[in-house]
N, C-alpha and C. Protein backbone atom coordinates (compact mmCIF):
# COMPACT_ATOMS: atom_id res chain seq x y z
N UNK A 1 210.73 138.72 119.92
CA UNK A 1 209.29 138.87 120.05
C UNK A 1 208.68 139.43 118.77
N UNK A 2 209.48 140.55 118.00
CA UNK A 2 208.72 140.93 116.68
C UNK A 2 208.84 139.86 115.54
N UNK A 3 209.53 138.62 115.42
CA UNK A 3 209.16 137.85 114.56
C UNK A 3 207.70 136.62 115.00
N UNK A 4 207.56 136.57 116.45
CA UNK A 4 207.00 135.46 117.12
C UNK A 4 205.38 136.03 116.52
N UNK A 5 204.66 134.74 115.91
CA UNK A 5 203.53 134.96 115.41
C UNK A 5 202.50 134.40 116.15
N UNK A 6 203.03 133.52 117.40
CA UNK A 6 201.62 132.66 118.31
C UNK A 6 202.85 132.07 119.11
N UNK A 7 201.62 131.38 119.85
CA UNK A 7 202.31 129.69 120.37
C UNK A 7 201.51 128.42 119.84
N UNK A 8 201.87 127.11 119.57
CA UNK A 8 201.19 126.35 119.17
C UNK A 8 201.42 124.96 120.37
N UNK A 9 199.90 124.59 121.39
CA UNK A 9 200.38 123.76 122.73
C UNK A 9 200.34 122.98 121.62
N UNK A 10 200.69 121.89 122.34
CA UNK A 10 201.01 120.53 121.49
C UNK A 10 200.58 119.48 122.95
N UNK A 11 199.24 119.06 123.05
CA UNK A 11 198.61 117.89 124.02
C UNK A 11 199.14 116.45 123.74
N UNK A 12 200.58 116.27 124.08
CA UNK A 12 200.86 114.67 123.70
C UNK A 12 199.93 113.91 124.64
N UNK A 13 198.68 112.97 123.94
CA UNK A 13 198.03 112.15 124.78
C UNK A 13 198.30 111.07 124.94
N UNK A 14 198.40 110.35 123.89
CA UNK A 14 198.79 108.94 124.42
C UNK A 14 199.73 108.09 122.93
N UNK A 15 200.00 107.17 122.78
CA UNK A 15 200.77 106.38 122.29
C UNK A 15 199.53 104.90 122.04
N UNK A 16 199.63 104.52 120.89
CA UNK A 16 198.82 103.02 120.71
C UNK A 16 199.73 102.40 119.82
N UNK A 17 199.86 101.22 120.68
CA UNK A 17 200.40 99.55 119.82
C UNK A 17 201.96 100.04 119.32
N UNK A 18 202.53 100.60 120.46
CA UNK A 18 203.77 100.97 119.81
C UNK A 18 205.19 99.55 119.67
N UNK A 19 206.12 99.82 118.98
CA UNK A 19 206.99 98.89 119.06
C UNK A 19 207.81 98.41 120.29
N UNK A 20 207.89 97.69 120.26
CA UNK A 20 208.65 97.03 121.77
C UNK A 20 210.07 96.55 121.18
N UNK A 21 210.93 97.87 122.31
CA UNK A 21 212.44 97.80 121.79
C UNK A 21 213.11 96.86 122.82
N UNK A 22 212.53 96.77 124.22
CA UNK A 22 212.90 95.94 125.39
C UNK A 22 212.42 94.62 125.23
N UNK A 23 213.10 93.85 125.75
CA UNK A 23 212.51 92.32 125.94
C UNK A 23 210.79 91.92 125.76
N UNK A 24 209.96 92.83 126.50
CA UNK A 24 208.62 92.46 125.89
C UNK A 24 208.00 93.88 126.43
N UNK A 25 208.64 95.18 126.28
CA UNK A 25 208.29 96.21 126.52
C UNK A 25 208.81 97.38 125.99
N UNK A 26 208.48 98.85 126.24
CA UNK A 26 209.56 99.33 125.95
C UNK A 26 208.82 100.79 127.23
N UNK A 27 210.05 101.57 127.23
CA UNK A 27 209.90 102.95 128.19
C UNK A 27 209.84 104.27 127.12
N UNK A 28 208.58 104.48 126.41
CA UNK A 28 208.80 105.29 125.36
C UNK A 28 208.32 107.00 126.25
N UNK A 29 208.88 107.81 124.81
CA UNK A 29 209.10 109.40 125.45
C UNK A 29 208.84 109.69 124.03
N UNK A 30 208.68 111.00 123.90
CA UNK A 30 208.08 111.91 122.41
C UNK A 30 209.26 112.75 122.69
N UNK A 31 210.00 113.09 121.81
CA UNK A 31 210.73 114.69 121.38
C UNK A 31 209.69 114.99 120.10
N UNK A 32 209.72 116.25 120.32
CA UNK A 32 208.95 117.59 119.34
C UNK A 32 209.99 118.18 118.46
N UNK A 33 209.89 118.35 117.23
CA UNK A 33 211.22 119.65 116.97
C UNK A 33 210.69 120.25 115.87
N UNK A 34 211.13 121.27 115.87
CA UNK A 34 210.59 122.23 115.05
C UNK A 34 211.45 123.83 115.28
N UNK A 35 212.36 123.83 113.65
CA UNK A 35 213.23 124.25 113.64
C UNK A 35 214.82 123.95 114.80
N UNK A 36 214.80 124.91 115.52
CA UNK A 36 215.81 125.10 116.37
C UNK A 36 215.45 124.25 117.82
N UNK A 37 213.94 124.01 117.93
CA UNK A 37 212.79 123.86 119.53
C UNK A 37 213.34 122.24 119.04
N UNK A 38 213.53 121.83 120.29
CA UNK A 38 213.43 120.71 120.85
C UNK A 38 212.59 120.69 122.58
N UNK A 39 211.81 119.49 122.56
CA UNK A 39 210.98 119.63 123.66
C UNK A 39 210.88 118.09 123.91
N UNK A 40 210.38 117.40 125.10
CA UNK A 40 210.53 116.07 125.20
C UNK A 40 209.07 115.57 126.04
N UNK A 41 208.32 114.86 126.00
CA UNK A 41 207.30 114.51 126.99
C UNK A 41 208.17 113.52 127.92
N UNK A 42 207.86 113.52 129.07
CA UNK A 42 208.79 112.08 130.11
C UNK A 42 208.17 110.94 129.79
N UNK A 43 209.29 110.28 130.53
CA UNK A 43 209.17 108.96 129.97
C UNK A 43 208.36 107.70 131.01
N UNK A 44 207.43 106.94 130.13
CA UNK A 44 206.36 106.20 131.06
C UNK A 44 207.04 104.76 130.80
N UNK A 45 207.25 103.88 131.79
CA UNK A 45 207.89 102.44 131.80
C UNK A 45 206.85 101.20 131.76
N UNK A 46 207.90 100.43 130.83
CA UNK A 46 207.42 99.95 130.67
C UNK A 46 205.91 99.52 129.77
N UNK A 47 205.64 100.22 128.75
CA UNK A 47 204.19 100.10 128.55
C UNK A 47 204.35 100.42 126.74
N UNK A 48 203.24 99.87 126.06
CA UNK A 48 203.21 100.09 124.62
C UNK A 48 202.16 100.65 124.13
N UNK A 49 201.37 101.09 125.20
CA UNK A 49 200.44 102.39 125.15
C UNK A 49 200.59 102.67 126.17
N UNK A 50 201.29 103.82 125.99
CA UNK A 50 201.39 104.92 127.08
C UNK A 50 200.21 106.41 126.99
N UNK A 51 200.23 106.56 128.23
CA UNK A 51 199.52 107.42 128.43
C UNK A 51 200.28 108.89 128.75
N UNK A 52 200.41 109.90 128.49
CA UNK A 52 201.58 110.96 128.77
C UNK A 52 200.83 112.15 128.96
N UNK A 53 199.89 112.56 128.36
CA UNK A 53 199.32 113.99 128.50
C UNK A 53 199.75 115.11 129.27
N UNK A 54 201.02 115.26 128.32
CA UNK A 54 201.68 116.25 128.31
C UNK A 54 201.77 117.60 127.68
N UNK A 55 201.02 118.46 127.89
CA UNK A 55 201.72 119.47 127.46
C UNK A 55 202.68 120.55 127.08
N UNK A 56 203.36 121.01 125.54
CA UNK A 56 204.58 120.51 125.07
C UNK A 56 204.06 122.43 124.34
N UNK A 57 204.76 123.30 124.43
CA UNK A 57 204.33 124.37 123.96
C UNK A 57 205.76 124.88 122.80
N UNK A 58 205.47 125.05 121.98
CA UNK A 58 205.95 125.81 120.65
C UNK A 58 205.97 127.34 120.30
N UNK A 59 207.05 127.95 120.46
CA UNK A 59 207.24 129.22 119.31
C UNK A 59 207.14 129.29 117.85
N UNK A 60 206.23 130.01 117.82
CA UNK A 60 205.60 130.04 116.29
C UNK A 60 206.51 131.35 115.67
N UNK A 61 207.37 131.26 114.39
CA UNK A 61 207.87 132.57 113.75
C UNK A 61 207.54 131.84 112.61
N UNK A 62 207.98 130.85 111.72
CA UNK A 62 207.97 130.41 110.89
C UNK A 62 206.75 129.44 110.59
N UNK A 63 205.80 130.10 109.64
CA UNK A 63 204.39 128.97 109.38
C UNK A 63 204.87 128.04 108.43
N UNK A 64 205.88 127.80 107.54
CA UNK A 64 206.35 126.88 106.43
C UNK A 64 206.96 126.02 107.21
N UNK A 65 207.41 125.83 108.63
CA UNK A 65 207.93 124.62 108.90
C UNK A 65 207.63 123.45 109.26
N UNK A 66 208.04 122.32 109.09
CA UNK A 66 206.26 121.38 110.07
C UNK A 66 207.03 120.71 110.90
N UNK A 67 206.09 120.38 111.79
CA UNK A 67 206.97 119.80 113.27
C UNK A 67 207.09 118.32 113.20
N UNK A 68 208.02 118.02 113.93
CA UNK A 68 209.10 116.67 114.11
C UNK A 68 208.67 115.89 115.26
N UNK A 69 207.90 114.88 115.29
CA UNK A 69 207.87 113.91 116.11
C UNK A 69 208.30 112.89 116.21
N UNK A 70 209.05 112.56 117.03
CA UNK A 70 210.21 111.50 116.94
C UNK A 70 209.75 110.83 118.50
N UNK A 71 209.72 109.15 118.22
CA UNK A 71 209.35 108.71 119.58
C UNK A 71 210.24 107.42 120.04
N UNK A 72 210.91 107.40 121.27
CA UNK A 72 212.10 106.62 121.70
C UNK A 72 211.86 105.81 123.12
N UNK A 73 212.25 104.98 122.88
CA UNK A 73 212.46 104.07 124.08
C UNK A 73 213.97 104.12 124.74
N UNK A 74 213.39 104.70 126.09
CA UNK A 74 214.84 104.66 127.36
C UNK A 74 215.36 104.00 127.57
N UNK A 75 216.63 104.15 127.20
CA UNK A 75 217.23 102.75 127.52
C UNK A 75 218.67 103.46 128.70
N UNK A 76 218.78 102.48 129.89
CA UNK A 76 219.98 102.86 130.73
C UNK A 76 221.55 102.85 130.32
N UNK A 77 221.67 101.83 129.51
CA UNK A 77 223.01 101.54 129.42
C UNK A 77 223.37 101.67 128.27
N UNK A 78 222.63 102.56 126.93
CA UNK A 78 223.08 102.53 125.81
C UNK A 78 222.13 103.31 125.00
N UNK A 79 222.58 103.52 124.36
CA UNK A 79 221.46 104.99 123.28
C UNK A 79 220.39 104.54 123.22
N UNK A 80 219.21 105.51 123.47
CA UNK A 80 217.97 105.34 123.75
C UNK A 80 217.84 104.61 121.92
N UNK A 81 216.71 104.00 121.72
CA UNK A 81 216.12 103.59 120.80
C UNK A 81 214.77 103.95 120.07
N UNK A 82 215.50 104.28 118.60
CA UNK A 82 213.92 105.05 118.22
C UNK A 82 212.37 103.88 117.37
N UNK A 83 211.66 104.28 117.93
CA UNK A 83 210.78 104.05 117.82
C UNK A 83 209.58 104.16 116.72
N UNK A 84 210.55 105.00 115.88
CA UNK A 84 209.30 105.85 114.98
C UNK A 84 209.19 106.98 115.15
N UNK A 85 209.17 107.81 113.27
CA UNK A 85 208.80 108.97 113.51
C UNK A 85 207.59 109.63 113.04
N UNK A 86 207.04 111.04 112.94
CA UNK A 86 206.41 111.22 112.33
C UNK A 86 206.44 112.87 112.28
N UNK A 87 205.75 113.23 110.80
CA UNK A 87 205.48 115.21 110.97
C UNK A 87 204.06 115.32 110.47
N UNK A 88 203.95 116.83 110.54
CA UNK A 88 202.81 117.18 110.41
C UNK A 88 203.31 119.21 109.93
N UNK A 89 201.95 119.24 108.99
CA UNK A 89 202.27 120.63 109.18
C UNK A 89 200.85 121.47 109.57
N UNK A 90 201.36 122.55 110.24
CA UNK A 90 199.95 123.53 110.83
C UNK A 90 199.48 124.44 110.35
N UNK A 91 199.48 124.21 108.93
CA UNK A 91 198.60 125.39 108.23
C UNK A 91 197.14 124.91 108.42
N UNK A 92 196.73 124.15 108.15
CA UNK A 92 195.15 124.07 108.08
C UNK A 92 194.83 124.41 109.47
N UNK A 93 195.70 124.31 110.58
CA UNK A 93 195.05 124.79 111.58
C UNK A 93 195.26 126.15 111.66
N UNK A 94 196.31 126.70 111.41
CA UNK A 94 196.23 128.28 111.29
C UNK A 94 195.37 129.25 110.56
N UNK A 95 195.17 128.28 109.29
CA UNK A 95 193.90 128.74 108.23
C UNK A 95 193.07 129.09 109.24
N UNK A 96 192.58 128.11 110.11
CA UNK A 96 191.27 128.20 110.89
C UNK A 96 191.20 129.10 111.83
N UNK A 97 192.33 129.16 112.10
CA UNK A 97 192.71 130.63 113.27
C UNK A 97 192.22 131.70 113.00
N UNK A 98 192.37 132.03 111.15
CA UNK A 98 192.25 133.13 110.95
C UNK A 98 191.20 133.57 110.65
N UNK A 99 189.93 132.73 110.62
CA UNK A 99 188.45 132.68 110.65
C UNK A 99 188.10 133.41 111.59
N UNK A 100 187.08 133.77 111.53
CA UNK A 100 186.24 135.05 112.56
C UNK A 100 184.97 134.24 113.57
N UNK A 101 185.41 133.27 114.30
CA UNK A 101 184.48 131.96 114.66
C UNK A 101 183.88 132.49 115.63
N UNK A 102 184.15 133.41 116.31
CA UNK A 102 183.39 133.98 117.61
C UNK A 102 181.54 133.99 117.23
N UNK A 103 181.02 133.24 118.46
CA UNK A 103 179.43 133.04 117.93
C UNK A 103 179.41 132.02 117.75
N UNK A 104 180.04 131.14 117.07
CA UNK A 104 180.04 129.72 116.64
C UNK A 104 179.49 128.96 117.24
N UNK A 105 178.91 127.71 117.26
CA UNK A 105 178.49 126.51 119.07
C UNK A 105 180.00 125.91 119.32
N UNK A 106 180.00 125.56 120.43
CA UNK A 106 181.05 124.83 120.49
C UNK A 106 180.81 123.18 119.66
N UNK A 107 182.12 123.05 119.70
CA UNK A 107 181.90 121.51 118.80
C UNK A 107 182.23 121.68 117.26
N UNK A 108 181.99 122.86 116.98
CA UNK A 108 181.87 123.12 115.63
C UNK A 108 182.97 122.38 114.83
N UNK A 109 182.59 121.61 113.70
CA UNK A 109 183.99 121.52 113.20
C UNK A 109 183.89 122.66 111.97
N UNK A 110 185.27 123.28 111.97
CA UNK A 110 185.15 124.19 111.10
C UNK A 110 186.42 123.60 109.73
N UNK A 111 186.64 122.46 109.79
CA UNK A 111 187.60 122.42 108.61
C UNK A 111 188.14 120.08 108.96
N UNK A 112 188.46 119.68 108.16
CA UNK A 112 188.81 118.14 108.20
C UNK A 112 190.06 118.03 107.39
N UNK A 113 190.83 117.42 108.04
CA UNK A 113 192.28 117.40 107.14
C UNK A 113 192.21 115.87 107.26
N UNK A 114 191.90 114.77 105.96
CA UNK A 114 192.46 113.80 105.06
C UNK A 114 193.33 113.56 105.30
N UNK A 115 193.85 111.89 105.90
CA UNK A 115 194.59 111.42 105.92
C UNK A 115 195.30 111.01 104.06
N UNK A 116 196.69 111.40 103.85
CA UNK A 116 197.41 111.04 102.65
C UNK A 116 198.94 111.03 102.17
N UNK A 117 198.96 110.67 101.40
CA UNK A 117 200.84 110.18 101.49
C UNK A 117 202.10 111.49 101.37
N UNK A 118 201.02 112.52 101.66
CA UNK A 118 201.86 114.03 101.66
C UNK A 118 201.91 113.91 103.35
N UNK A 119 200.64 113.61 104.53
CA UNK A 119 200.95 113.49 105.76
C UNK A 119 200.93 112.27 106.76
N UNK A 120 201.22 112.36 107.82
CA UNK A 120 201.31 111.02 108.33
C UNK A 120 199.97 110.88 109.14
N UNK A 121 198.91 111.54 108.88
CA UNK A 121 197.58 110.89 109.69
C UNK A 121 197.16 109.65 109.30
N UNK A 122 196.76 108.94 110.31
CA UNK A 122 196.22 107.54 110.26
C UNK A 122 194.83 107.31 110.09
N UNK A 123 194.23 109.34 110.46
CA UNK A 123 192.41 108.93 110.07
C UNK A 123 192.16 110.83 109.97
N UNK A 124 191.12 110.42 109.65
CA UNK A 124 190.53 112.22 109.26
C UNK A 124 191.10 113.09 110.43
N UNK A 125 191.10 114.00 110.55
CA UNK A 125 191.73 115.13 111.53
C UNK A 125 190.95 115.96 111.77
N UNK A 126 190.22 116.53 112.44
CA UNK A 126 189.01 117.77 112.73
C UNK A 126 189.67 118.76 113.49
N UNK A 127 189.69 120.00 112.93
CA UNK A 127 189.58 121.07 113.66
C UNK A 127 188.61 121.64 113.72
N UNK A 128 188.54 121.76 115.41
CA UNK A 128 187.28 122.07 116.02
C UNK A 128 186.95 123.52 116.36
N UNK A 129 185.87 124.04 116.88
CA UNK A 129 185.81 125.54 117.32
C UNK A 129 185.48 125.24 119.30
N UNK A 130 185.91 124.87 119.77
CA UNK A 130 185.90 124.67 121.34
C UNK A 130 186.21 125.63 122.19
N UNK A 131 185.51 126.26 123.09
CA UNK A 131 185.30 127.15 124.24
C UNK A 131 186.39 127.99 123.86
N UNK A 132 186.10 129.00 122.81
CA UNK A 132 186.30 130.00 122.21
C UNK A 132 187.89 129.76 121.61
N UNK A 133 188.10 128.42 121.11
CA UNK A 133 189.75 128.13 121.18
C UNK A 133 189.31 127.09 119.67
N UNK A 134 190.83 127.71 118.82
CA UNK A 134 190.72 126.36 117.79
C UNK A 134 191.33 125.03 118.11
N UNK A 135 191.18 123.87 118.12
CA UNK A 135 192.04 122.56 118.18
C UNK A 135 191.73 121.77 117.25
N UNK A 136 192.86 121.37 117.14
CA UNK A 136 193.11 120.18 116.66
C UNK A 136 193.34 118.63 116.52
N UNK A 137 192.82 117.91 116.75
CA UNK A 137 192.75 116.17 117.17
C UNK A 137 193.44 115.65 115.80
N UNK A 138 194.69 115.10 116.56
CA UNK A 138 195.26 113.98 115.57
C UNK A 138 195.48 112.59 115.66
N UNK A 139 195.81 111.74 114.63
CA UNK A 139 196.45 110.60 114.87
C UNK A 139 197.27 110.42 114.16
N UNK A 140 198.59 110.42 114.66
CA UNK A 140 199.97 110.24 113.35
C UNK A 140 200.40 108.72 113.56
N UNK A 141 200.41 108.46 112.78
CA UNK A 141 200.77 106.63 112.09
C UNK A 141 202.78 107.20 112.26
N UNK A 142 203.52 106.32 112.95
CA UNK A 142 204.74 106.31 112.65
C UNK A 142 205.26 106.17 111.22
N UNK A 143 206.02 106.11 111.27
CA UNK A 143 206.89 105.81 109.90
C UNK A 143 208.72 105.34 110.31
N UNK A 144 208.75 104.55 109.50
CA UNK A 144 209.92 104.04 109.65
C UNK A 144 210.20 102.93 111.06
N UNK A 145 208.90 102.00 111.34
CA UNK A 145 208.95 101.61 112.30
C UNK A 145 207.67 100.32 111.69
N UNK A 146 208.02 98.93 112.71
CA UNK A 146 206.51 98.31 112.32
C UNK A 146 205.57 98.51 112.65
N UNK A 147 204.85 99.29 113.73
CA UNK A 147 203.76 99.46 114.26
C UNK A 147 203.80 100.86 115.21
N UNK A 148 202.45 101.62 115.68
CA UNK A 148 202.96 102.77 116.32
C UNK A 148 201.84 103.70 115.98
N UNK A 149 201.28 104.71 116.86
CA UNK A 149 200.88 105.45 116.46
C UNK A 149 200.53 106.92 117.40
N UNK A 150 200.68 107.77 117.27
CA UNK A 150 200.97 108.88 118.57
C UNK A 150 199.26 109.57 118.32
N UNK A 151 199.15 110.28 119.66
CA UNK A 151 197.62 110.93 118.91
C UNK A 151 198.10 112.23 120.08
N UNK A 152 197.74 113.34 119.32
CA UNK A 152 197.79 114.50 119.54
C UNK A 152 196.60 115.39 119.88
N UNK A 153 196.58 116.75 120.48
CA UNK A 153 195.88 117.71 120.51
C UNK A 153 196.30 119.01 120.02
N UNK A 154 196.22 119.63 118.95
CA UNK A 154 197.44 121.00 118.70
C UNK A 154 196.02 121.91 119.26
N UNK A 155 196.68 123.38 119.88
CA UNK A 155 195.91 124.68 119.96
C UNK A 155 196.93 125.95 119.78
N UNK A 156 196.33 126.89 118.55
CA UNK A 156 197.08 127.72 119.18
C UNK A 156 196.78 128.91 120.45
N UNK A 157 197.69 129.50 120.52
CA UNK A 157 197.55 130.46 121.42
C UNK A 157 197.98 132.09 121.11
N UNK A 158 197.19 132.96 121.11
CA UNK A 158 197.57 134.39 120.53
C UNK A 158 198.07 134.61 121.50
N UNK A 159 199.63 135.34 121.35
CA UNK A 159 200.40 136.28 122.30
C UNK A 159 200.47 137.64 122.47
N UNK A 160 199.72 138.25 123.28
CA UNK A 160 199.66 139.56 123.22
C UNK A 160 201.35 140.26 122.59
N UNK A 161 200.88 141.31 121.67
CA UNK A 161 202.20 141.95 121.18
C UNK A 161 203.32 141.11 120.71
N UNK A 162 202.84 139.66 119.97
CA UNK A 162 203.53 139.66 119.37
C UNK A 162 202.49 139.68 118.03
N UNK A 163 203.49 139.52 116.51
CA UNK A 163 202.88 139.88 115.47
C UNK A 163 202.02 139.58 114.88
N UNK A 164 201.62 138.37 115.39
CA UNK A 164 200.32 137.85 115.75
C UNK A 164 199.73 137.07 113.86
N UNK A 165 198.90 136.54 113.47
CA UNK A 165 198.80 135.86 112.09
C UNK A 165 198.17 137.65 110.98
């Protein structure tokens, strides 16, 4: 607990135009990782936009690490199949954390993270100031795959007593 600096949810929403590892489908699932954390959203059949809105929660100690999205199609009789990956890192949203936003309107955007060949966004990124909470709206473009694209919600969350940003 004295190294833990937050939690960061992680809103897996949905999946667009992903690759089809099955005959004319596929059963895709998200793993998260970051550091040691592995976490998984379940898996929706059949479909190449899936819908999952899952919430996927993170231990924060380390702000230099960036998280691992890796997305796979279920397969029964033989190693699941990957799909594409992608990362991201959460400083610009932590930056924003550490802003004094209370008062703000909601909606606010208080900061835009540029899609570029340092990250895998597919379009501008807004972090917002929403009902007294920072978030984050993404869209990560796969990589290493022909087509694909995951879209996210990050928030963090302050943990009482721990060491907090």
């Amino acid at each position: 607990m004295e190294n833990l600096l937050g939690l960061l949810r992680i809103h897996v929403q949905r999946g667009v135009n992903l690759a089809v590892r099955d005959v004319v489908s596929s059963d895709p699932y998200v793993v998260i990782r970051m550091g040691k954390q592995k976490l998984k959203t379940r898996v929706i059949k059949k479909n190449v936009n899936p819908e999952w809105n899952d919430d996927l929660t993170l231990s924060i100690a380390d702000l230099s690490l960036p998280v691992k999205l890796t997305v796979y199609d279920r397969d029964t009789f033989s190693l699941d199949d990957k799909m594409g990956d992608a990362e991201f890192e959460i400083g610009p949203l932590v930056n924003a954390v550490k802003m004094s936003l209370e008062g703000h309107p909601n909606g606010t955007i208080i900061t835009k993270v540029q899609p570029s060949r340092q990250n895998c966004l597919s379009q501008e990124s807004c972090i917002i100031w929403n009902n007294g909470k920072v978030v984050q709206d993404m869209f990560l473009r796969l990589r290493n795959v022909e087509t694909g694209e995951v879209e996210l919600q990050l928030e963090w969350i302050h943990v009482p007593g721990s060491r907090g940003l």
